[in-house]
C-alpha atoms as a PDB file:
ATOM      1  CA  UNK A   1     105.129  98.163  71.511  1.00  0.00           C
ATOM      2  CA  UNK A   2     107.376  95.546  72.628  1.00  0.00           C
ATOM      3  CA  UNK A   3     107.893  95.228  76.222  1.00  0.00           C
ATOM      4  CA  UNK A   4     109.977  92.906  78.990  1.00  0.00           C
ATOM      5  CA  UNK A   5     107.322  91.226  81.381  1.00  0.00           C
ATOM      6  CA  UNK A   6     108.347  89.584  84.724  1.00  0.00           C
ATOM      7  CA  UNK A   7     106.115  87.415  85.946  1.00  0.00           C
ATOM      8  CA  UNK A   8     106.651  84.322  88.974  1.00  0.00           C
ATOM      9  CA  UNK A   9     104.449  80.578  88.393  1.00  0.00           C
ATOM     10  CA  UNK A  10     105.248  77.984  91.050  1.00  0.00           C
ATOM     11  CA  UNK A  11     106.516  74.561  90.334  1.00  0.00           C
ATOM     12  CA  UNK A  12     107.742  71.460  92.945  1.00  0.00           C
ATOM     13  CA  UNK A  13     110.744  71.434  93.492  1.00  0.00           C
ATOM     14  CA  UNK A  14     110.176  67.057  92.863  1.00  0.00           C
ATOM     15  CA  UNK A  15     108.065  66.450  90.026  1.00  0.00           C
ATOM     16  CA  UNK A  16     108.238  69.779  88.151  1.00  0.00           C
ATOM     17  CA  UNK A  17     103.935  69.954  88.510  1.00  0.00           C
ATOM     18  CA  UNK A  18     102.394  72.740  88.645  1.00  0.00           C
ATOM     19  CA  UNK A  19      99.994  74.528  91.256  1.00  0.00           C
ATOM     20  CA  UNK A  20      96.940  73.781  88.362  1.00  0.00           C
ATOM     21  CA  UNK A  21      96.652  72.218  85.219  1.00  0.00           C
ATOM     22  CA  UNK A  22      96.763  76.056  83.860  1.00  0.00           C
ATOM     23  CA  UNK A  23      99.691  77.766  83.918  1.00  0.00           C
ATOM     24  CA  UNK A  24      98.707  81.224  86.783  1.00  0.00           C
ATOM     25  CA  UNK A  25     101.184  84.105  87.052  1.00  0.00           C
ATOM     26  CA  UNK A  26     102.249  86.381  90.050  1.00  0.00           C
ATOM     27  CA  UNK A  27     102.945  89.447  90.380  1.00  0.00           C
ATOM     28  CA  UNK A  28     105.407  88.609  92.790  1.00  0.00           C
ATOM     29  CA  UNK A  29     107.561  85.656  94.287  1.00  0.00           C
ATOM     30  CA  UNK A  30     105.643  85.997  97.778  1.00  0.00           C
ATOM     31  CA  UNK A  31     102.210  86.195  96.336  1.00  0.00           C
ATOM     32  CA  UNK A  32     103.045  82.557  94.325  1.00  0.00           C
ATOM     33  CA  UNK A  33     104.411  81.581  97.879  1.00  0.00           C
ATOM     34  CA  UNK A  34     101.624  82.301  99.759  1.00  0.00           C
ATOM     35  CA  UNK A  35      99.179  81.060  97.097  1.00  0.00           C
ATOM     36  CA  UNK A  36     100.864  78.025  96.630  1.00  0.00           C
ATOM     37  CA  UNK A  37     100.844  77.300 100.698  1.00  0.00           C
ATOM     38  CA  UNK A  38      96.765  77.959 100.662  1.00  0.00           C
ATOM     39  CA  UNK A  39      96.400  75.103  98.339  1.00  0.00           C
ATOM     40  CA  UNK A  40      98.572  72.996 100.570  1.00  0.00           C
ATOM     41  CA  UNK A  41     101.838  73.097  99.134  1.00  0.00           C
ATOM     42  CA  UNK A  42     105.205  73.362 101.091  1.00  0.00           C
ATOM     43  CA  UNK A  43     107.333  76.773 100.194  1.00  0.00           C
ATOM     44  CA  UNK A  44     110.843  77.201 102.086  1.00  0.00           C
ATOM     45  CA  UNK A  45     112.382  80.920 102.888  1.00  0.00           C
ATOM     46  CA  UNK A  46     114.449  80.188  99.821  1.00  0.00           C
ATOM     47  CA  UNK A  47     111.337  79.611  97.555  1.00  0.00           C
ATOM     48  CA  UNK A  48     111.891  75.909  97.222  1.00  0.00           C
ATOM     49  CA  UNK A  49     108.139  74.487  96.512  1.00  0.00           C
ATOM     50  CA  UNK A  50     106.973  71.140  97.327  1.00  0.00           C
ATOM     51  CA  UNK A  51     103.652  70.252  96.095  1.00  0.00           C
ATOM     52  CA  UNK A  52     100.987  67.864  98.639  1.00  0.00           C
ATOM     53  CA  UNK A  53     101.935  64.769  96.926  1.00  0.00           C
ATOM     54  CA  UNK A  54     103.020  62.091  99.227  1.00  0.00           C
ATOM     55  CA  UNK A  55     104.819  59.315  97.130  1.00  0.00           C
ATOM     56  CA  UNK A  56     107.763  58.244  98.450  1.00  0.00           C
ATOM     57  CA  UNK A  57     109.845  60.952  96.531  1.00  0.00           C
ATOM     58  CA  UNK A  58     108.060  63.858  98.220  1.00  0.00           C
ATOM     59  CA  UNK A  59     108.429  62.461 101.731  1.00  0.00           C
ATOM     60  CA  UNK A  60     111.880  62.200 101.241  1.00  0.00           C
ATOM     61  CA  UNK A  61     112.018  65.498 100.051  1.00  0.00           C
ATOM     62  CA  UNK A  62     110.554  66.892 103.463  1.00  0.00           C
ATOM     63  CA  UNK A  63     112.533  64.274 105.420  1.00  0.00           C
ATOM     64  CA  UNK A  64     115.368  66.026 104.076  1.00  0.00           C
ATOM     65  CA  UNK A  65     114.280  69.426 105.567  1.00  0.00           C
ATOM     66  CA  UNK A  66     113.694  68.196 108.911  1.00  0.00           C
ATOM     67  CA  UNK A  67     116.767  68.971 111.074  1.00  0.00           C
ATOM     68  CA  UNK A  68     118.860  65.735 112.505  1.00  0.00           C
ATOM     69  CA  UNK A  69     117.431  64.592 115.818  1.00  0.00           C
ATOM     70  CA  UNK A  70     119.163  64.925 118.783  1.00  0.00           C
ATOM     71  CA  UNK A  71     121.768  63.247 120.808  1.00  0.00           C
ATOM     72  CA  UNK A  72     119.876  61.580 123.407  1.00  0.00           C
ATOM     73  CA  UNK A  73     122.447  59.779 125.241  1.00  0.00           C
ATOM     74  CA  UNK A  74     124.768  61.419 128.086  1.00  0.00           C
ATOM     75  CA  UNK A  75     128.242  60.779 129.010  1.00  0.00           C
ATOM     76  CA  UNK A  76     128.934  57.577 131.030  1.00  0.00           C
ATOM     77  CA  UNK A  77     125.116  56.394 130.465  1.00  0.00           C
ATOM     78  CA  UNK A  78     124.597  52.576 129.804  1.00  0.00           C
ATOM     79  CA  UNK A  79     123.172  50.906 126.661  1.00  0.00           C
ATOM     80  CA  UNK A  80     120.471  48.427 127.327  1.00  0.00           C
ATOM     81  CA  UNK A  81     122.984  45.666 125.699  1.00  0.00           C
ATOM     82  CA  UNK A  82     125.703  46.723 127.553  1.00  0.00           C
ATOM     83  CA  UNK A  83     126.791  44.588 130.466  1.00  0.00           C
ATOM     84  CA  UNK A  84     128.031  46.663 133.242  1.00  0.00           C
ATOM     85  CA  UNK A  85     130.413  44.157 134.518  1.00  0.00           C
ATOM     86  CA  UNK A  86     132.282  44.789 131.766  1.00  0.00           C
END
C-alpha cells in the first residue's frame, strides 16, 4: 500500500536546528508547539520557532518581536539639554 503521511517536526526559525539531534514527528502543529516550548524554545501564534540559543542572532531575533517602546515624552515638556531661555 502506498499512502500520503502528514506529519509536523519543529525547526528555528534562525539556525534551522532542530528540537534534538533526532529528527521527532507530530501529529499535529500544536503538539510540536507545545513540545517545543517545554524544552524552552520560543513558538509565535504563527508557528515561528526560536530555539534557547542566545548568540547574538537569536537575541535579535526576539528583539525583533518585542513591540517598539513607548513615547515617553509629552507635549511642551523640556529636554534635560534644552535651555529654557531659549
Amino acid at each position: 500500500m502506498i499512502r500520503a503521511l502528514t506529519f509536523h517536526t519543529v525547526t528555528c526559525d534562525v539556525c534551522g536546528d532542530q528540537d534534538d539531534e533526532e529528527l521527532i514527528l507530530f501529529d499535529t502543529p500544536e503538539t510540536a508547539a507545545e513540545t517545543a516550548r517545554r524544552s524552552g524554545w520560543l513558538v509565535t501564534a504563527d508557528h515561528l520557532a526560536i530555539c534557547p540559543t542566545t548568540d547574538d542572532p537569536h537575541r535579535a531575533a526576539l528583539d525583533a518581536l518585542l513591540p517598539p517602546p513607548p513615547d515617553t515624552g509629552a507635549t511642551g515638556q523640556l529636554t534635560f539639554d534644552t535651555d529654557p531661555a531659549t
